[in-house]
PDB file of N, CA and C in Angstrom:
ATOM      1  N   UNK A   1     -17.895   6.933   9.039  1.00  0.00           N
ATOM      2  CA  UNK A   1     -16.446   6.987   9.241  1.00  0.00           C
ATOM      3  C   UNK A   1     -15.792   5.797   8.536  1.00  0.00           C
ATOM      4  N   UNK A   2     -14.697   6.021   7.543  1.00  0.00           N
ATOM      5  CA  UNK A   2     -14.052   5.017   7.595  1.00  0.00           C
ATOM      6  C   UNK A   2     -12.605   4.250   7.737  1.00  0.00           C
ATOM      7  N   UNK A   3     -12.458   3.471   8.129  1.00  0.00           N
ATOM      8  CA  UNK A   3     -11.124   2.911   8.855  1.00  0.00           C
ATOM      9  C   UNK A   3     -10.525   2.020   7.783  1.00  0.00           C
ATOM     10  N   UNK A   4      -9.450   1.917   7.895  1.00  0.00           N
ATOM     11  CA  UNK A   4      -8.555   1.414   7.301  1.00  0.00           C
ATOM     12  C   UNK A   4      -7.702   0.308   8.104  1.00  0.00           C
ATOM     13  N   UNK A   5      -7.584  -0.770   7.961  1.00  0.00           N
ATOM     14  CA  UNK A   5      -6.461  -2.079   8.400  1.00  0.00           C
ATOM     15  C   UNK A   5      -5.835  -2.747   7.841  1.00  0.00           C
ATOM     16  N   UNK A   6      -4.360  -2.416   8.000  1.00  0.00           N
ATOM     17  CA  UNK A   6      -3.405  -2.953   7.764  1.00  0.00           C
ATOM     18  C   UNK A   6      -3.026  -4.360   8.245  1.00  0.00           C
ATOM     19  N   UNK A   7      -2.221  -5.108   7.312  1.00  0.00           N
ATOM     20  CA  UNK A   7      -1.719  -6.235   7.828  1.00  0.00           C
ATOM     21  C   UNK A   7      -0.531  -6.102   8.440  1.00  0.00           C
ATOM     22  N   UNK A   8       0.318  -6.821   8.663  1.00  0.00           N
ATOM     23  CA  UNK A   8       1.126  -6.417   9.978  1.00  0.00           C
ATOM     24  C   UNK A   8       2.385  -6.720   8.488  1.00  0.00           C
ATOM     25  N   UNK A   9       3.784  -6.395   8.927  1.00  0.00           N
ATOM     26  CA  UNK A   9       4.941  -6.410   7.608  1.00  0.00           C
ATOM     27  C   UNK A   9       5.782  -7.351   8.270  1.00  0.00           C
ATOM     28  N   UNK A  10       6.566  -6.987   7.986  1.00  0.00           N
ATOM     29  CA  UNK A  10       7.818  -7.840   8.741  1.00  0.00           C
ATOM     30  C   UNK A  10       9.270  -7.918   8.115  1.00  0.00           C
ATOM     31  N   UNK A  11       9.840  -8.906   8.604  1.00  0.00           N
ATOM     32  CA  UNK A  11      11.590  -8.595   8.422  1.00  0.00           C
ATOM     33  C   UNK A  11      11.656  -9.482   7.327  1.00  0.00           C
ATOM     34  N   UNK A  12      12.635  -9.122   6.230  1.00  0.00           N
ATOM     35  CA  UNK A  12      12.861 -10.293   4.893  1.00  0.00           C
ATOM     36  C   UNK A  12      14.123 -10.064   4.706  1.00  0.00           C
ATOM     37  N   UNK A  13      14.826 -11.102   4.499  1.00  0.00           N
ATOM     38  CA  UNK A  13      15.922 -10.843   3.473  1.00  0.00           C
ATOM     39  C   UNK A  13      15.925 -10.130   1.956  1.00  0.00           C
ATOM     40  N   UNK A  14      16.772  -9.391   1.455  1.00  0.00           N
ATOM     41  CA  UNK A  14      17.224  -9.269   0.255  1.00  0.00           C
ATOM     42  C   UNK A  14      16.550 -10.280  -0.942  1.00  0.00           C
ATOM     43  N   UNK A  15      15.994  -9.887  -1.873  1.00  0.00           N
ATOM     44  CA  UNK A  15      15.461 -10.689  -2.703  1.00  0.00           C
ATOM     45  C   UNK A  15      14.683 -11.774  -2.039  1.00  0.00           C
ATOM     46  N   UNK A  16      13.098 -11.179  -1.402  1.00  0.00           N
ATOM     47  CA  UNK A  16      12.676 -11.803  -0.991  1.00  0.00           C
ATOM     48  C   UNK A  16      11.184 -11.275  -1.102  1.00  0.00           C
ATOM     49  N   UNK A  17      10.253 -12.003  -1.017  1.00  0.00           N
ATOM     50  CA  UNK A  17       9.147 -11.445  -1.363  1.00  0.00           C
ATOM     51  C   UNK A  17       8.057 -11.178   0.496  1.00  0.00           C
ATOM     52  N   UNK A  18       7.243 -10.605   0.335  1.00  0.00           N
ATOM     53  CA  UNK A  18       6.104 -10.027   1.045  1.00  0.00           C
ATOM     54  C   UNK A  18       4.558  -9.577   0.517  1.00  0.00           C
ATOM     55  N   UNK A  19       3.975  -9.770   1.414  1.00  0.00           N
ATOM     56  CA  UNK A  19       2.656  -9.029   0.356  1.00  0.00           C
ATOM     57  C   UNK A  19       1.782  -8.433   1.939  1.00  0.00           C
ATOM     58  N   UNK A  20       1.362  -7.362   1.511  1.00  0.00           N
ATOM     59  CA  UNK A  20       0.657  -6.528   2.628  1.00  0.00           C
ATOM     60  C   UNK A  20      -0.833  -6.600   2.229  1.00  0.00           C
ATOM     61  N   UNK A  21      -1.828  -6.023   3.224  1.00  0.00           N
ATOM     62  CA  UNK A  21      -3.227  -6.084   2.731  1.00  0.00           C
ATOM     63  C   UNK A  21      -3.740  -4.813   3.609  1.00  0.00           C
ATOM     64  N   UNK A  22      -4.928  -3.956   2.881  1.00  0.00           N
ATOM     65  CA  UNK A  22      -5.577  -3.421   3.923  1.00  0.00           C
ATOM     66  C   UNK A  22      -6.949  -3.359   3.881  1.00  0.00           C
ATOM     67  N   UNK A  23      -7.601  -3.973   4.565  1.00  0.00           N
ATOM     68  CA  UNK A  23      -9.385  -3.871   4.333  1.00  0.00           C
ATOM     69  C   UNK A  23      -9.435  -2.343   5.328  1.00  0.00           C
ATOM     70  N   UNK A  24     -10.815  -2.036   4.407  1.00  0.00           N
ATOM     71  CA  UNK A  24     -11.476  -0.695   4.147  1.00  0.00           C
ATOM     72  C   UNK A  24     -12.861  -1.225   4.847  1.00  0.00           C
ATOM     73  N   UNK A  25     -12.923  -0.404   6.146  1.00  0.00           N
ATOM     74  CA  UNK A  25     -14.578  -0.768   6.658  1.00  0.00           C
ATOM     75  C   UNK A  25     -15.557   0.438   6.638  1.00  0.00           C
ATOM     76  N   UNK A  26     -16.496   0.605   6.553  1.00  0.00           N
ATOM     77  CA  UNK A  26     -17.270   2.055   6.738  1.00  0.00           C
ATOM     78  C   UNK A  26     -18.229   2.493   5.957  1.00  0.00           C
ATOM     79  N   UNK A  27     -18.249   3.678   5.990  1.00  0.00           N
ATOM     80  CA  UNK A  27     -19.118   4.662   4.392  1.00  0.00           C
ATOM     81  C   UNK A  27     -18.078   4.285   3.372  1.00  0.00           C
ATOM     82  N   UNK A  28     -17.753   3.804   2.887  1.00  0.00           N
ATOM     83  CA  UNK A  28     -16.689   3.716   2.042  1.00  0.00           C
ATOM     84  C   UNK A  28     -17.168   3.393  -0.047  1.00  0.00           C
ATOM     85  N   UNK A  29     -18.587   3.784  -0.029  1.00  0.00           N
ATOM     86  CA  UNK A  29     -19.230   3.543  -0.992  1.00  0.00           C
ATOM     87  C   UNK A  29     -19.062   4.978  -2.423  1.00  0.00           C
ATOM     88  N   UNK A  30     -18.340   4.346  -3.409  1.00  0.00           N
ATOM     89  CA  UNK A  30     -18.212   5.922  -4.102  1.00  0.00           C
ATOM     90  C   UNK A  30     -16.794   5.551  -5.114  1.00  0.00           C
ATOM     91  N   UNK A  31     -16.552   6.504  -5.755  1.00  0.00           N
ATOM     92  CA  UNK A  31     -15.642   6.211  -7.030  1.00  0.00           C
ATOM     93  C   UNK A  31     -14.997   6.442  -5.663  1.00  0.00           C
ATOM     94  N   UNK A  32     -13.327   5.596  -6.236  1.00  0.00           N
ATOM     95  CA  UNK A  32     -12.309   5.801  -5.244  1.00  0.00           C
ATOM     96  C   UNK A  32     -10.909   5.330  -5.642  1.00  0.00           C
ATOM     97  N   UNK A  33     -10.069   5.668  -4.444  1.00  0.00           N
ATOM     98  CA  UNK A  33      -8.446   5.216  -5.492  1.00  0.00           C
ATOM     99  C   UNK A  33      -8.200   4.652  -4.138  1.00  0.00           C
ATOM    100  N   UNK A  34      -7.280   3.446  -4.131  1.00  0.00           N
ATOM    101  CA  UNK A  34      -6.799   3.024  -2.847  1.00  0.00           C
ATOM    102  C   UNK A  34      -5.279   2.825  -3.701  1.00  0.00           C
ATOM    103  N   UNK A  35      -4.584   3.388  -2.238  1.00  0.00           N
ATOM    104  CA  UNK A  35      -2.959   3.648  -2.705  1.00  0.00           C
ATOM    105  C   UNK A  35      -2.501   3.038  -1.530  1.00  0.00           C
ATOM    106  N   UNK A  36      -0.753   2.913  -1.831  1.00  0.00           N
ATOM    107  CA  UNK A  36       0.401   2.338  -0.907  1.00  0.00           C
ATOM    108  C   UNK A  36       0.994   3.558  -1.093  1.00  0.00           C
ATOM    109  N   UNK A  37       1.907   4.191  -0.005  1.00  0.00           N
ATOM    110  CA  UNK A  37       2.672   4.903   0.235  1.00  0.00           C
ATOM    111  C   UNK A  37       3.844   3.868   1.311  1.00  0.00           C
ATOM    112  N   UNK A  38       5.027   5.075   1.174  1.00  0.00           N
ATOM    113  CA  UNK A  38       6.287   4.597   2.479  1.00  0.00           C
ATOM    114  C   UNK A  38       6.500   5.739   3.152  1.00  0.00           C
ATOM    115  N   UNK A  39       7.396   5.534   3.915  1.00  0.00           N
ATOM    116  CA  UNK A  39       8.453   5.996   4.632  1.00  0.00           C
ATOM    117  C   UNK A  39       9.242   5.572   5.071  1.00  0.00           C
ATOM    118  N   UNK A  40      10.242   5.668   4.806  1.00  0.00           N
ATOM    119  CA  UNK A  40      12.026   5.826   5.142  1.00  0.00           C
ATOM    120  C   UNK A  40      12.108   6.672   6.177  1.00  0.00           C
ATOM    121  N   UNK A  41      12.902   6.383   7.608  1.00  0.00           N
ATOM    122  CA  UNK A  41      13.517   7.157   8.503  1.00  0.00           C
ATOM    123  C   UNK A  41      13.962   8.381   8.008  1.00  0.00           C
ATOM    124  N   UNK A  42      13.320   8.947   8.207  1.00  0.00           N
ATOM    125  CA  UNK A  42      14.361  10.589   7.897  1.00  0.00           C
ATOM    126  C   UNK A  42      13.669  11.230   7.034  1.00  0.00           C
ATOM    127  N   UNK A  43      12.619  10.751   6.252  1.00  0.00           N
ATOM    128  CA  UNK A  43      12.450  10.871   5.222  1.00  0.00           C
ATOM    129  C   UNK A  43      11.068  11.236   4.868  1.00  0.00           C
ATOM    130  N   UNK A  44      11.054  11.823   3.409  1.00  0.00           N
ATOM    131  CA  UNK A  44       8.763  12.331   3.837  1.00  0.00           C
ATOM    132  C   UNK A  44       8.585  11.096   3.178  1.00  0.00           C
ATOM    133  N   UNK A  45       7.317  11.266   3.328  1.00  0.00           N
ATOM    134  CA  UNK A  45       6.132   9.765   2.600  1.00  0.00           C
ATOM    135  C   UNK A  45       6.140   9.921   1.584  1.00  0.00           C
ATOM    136  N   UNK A  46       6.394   9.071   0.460  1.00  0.00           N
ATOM    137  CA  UNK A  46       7.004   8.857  -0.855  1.00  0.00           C
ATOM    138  C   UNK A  46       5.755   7.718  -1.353  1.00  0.00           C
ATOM    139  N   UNK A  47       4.666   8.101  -2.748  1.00  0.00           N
ATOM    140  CA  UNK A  47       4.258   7.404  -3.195  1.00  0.00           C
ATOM    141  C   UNK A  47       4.533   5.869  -3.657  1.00  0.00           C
ATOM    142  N   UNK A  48       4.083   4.872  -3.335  1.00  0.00           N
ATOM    143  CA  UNK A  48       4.034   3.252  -4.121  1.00  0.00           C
ATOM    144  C   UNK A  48       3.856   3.144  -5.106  1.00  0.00           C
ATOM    145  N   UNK A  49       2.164   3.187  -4.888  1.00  0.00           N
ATOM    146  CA  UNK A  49       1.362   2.108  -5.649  1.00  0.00           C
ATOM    147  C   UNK A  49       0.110   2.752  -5.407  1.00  0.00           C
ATOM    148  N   UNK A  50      -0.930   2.673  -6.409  1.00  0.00           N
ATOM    149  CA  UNK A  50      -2.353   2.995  -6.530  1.00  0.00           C
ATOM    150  C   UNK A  50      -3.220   2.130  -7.697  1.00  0.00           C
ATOM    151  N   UNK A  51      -4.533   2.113  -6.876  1.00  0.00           N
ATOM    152  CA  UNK A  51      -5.338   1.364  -8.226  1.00  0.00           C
ATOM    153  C   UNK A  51      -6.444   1.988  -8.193  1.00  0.00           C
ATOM    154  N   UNK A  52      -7.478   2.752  -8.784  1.00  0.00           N
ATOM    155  CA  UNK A  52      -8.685   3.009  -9.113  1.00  0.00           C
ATOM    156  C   UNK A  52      -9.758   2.006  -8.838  1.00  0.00           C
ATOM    157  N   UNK A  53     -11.168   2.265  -8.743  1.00  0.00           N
ATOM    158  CA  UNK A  53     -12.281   1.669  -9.113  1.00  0.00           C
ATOM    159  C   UNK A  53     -12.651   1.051 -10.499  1.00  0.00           C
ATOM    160  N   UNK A  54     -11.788   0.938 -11.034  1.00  0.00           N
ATOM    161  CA  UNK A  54     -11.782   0.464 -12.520  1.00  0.00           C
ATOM    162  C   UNK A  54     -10.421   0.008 -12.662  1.00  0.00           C
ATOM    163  N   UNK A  55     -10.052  -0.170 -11.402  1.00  0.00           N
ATOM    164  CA  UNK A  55      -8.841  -1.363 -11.750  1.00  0.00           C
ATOM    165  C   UNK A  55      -7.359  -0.415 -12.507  1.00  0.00           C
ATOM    166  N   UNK A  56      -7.089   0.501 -12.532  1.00  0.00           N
ATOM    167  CA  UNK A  56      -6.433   1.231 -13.270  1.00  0.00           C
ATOM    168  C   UNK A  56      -5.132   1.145 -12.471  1.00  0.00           C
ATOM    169  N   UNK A  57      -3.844   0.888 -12.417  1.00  0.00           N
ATOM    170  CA  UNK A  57      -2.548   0.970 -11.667  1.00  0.00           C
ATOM    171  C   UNK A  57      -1.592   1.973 -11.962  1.00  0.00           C
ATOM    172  N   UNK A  58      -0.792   2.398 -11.215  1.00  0.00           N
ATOM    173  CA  UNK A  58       0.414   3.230 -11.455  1.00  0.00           C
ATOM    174  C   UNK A  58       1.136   3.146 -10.410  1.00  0.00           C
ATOM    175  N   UNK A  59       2.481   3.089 -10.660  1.00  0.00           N
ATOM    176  CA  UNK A  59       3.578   2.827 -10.015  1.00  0.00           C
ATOM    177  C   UNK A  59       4.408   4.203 -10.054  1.00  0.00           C
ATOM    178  N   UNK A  60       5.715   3.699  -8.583  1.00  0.00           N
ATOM    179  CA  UNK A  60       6.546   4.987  -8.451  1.00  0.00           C
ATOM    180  C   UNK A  60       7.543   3.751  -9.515  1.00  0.00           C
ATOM    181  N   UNK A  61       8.509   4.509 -10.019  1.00  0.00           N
ATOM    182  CA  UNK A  61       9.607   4.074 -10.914  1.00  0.00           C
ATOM    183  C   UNK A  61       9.997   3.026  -9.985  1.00  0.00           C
ATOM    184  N   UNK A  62      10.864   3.030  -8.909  1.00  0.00           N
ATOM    185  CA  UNK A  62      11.458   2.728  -7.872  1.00  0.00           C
ATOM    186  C   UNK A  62      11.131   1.180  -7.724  1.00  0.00           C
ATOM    187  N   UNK A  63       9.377   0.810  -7.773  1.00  0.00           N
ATOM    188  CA  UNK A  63       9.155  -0.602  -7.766  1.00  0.00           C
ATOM    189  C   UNK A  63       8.584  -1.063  -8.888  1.00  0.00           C
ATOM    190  N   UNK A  64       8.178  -0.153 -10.036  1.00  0.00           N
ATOM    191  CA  UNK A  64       7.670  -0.652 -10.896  1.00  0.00           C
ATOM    192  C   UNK A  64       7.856  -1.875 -11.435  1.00  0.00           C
ATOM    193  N   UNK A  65       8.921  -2.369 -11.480  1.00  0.00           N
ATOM    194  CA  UNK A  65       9.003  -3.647 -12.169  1.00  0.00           C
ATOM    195  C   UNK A  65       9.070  -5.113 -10.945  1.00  0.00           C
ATOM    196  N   UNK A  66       9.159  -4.759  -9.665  1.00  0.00           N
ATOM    197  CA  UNK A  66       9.003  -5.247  -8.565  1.00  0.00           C
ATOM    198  C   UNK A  66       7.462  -5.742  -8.050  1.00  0.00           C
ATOM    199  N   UNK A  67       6.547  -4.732  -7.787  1.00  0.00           N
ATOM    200  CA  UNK A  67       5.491  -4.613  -6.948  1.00  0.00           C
ATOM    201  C   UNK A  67       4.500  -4.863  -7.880  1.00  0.00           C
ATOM    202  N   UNK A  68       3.270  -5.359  -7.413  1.00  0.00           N
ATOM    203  CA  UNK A  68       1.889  -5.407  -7.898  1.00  0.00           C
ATOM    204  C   UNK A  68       0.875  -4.769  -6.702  1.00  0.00           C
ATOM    205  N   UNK A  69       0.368  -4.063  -7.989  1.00  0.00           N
ATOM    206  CA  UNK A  69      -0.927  -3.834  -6.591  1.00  0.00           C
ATOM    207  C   UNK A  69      -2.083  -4.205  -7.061  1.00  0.00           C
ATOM    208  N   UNK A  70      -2.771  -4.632  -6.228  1.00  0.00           N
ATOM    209  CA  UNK A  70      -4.486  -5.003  -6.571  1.00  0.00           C
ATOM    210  C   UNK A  70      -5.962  -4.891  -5.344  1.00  0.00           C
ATOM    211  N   UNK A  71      -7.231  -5.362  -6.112  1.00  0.00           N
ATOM    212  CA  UNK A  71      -8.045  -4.897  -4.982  1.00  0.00           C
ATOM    213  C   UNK A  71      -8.695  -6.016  -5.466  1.00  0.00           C
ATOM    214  N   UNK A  72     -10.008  -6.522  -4.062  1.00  0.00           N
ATOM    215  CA  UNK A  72     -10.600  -7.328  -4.140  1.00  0.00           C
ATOM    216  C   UNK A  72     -12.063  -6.331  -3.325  1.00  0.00           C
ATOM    217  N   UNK A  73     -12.632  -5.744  -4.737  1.00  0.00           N
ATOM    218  CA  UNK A  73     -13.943  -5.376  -4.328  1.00  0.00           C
ATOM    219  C   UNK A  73     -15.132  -6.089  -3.342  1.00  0.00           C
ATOM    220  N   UNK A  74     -14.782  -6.894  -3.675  1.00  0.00           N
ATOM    221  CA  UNK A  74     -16.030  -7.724  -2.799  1.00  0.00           C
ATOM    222  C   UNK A  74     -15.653  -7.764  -0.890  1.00  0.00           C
ATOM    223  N   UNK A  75     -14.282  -7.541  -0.910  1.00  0.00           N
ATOM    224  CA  UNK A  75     -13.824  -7.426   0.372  1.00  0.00           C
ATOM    225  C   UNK A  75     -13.182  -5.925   1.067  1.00  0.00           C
ATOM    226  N   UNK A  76     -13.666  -4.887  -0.265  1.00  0.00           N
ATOM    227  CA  UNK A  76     -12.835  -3.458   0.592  1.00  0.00           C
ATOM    228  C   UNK A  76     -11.727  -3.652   0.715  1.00  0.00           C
ATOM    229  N   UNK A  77     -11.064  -4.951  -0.059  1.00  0.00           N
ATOM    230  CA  UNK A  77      -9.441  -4.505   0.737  1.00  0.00           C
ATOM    231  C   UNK A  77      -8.491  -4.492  -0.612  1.00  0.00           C
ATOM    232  N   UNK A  78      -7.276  -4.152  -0.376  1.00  0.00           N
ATOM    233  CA  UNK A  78      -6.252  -3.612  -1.807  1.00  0.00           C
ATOM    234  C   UNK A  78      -4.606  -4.595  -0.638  1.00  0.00           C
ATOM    235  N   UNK A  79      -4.772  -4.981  -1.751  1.00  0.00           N
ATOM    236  CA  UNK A  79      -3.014  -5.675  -1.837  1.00  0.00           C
ATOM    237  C   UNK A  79      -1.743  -4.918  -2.016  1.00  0.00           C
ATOM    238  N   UNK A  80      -0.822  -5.429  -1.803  1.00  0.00           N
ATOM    239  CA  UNK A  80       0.362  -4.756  -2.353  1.00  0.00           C
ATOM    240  C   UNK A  80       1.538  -5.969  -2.145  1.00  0.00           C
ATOM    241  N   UNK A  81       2.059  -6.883  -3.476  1.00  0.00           N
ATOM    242  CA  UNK A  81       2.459  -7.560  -3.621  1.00  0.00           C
ATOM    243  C   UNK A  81       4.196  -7.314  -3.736  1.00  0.00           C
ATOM    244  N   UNK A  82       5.377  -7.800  -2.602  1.00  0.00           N
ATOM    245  CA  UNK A  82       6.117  -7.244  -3.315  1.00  0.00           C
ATOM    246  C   UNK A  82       7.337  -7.720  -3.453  1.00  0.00           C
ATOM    247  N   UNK A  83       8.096  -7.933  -4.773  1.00  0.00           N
ATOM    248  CA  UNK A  83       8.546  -9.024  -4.889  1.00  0.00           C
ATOM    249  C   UNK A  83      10.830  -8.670  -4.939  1.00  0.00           C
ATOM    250  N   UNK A  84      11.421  -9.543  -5.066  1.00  0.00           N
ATOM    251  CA  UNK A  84      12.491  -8.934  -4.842  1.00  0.00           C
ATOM    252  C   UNK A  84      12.877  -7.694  -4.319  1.00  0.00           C
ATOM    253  N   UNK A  85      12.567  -8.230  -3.081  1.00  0.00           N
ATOM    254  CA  UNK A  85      12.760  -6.531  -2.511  1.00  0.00           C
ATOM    255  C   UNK A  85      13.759  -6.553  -1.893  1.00  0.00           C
ATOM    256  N   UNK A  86      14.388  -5.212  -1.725  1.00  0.00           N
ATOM    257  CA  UNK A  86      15.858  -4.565  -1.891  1.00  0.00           C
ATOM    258  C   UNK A  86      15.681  -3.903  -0.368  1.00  0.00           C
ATOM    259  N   UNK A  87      17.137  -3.678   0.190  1.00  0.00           N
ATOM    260  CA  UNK A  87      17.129  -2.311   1.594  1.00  0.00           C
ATOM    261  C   UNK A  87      16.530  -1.183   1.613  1.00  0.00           C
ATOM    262  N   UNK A  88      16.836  -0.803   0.303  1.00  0.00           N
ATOM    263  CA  UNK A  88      15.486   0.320   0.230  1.00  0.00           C
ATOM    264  C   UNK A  88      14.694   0.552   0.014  1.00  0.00           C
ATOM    265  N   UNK A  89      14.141  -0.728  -0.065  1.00  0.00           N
ATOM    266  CA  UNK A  89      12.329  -1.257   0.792  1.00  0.00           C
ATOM    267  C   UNK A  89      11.909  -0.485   1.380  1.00  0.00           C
ATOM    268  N   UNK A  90      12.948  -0.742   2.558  1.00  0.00           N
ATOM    269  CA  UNK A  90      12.558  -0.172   4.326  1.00  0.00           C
ATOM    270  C   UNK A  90      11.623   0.649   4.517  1.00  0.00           C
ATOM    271  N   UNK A  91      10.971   0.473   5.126  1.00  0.00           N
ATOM    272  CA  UNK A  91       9.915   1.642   5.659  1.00  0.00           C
ATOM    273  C   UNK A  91       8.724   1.392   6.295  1.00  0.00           C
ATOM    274  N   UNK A  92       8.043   2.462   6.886  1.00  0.00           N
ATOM    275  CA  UNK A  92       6.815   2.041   7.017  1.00  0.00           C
ATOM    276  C   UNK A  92       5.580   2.750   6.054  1.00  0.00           C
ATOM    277  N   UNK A  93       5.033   1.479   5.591  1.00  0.00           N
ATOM    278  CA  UNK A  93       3.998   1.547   4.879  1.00  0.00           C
ATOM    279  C   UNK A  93       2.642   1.442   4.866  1.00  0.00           C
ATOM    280  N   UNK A  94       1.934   2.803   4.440  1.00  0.00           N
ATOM    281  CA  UNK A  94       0.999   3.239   4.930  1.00  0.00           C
ATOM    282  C   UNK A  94      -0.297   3.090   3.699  1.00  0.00           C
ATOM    283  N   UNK A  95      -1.589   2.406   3.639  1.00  0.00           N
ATOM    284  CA  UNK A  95      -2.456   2.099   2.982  1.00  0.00           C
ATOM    285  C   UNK A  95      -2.849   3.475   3.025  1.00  0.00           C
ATOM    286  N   UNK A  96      -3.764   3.924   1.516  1.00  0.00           N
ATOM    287  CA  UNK A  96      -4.666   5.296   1.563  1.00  0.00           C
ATOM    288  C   UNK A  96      -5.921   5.197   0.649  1.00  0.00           C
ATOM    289  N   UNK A  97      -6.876   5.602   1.339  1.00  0.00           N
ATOM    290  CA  UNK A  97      -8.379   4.954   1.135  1.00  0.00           C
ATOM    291  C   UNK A  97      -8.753   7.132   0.539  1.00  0.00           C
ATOM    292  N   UNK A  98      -8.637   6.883  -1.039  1.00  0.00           N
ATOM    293  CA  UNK A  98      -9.145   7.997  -1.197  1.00  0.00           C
ATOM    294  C   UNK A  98     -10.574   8.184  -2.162  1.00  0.00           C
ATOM    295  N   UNK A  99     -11.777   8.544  -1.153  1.00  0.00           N
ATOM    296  CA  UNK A  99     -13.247   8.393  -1.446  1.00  0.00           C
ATOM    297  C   UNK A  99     -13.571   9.708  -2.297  1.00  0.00           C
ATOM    298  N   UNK A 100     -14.305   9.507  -3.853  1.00  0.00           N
ATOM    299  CA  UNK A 100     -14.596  10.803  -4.594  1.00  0.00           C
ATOM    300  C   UNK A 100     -13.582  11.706  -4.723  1.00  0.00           C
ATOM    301  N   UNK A 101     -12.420  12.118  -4.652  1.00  0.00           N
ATOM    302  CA  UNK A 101     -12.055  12.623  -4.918  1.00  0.00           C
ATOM    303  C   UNK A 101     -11.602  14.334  -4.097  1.00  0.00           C
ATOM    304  N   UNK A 102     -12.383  13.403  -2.766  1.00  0.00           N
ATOM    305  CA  UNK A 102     -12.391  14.613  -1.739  1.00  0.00           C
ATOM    306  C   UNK A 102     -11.868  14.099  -0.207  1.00  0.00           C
ATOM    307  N   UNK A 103     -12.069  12.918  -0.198  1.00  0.00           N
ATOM    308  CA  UNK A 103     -11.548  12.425   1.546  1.00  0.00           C
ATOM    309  C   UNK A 103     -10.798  11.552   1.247  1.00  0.00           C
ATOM    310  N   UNK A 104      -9.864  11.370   2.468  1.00  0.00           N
ATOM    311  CA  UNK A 104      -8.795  10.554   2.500  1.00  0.00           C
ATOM    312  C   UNK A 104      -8.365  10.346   3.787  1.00  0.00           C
ATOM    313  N   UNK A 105      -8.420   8.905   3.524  1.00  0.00           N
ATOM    314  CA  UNK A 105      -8.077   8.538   4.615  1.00  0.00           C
ATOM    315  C   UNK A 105      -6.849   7.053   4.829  1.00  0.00           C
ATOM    316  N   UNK A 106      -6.253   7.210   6.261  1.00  0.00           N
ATOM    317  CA  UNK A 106      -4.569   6.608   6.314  1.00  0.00           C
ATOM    318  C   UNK A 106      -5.169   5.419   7.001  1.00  0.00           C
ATOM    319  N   UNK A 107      -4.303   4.573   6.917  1.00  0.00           N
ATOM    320  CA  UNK A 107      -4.211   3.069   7.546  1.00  0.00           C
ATOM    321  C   UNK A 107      -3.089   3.726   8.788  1.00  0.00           C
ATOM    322  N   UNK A 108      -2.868   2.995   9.887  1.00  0.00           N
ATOM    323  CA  UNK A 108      -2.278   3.103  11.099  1.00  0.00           C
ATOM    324  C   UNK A 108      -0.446   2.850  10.474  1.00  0.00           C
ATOM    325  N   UNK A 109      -0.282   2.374   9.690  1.00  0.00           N
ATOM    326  CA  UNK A 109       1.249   2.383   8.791  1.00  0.00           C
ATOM    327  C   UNK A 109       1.410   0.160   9.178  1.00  0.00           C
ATOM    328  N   UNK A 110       2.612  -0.081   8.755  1.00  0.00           N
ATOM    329  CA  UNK A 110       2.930  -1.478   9.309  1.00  0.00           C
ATOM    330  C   UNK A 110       4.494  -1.157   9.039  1.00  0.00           C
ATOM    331  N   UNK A 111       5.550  -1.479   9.264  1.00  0.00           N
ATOM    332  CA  UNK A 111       6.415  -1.482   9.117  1.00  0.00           C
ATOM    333  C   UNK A 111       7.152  -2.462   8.274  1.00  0.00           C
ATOM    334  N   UNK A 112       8.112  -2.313   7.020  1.00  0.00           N
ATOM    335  CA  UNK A 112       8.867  -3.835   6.184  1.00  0.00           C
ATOM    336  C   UNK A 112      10.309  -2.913   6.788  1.00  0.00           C
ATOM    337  N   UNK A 113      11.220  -4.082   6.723  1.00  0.00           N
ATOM    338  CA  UNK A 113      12.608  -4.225   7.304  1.00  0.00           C
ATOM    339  C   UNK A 113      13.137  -5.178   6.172  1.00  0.00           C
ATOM    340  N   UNK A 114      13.817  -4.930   4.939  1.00  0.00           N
ATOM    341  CA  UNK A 114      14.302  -5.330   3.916  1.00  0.00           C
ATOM    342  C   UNK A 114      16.421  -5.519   4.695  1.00  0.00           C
ATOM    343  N   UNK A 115      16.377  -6.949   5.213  1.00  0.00           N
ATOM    344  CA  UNK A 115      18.174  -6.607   5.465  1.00  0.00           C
ATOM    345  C   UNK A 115      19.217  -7.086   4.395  1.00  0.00           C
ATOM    346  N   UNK A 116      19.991  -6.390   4.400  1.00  0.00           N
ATOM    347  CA  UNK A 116      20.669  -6.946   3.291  1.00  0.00           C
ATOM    348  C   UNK A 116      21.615  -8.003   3.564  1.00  0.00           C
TER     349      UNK A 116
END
């Protein structure tokens, strides 16, 4: 089985930075993609951020020039760096641990509160 943990988010001002983390514990051995997703109140879960097993990134437009994402193999866990961030930040953001190309699995979410 494997689990996913999030770091906890929190409240920022406007042009302000944050960085989230989620270690990956388990079977978790295998090509894989670990992603950031959100959610906005009201709203469906809207892609971040993703990086491959080979280090590979892609961004939603939205933070591209904002956010970094990264992983630290040796620890199972993936970052999500994020920098001038705006109200429509907001959300809760959910780590995704996707193994081969066939399982997937969610982090418990953490919540960011971007006020303006």
């Amino acid at each position: 089985q494997v689990q996913l943990v999030e770091s906890r988010g929190g409240l920022v001002q406007a042009g302000g930075s944050l960085r989230l983390s989620c270690a990956v514990s388990g079977s978790a051995d295998g090509p894989n993609v670990m992603a950031w997703y959100r959610q906005a109140p009201g709203k469906p879960r809207d892609f971040v951020a993703r990086i491959n097993s080979g280090a590979m990134t892609a961004y939603a437009n939205s933070v591209k020039d904002r956010f970094r994402i990264s992983r630290d193999n040796a620890k199972n866990t993936v970052y999500l760096q994020m920098n001038n961030l705006k109200p429509e930040d907001t959300g809760v953001y959910y780590c995704s641990f996707q193994l081969r190309g066939i399982y997937v699995y969610w982090g418990q979410g953490t919540q960011v509160t971007v006020s303006s």
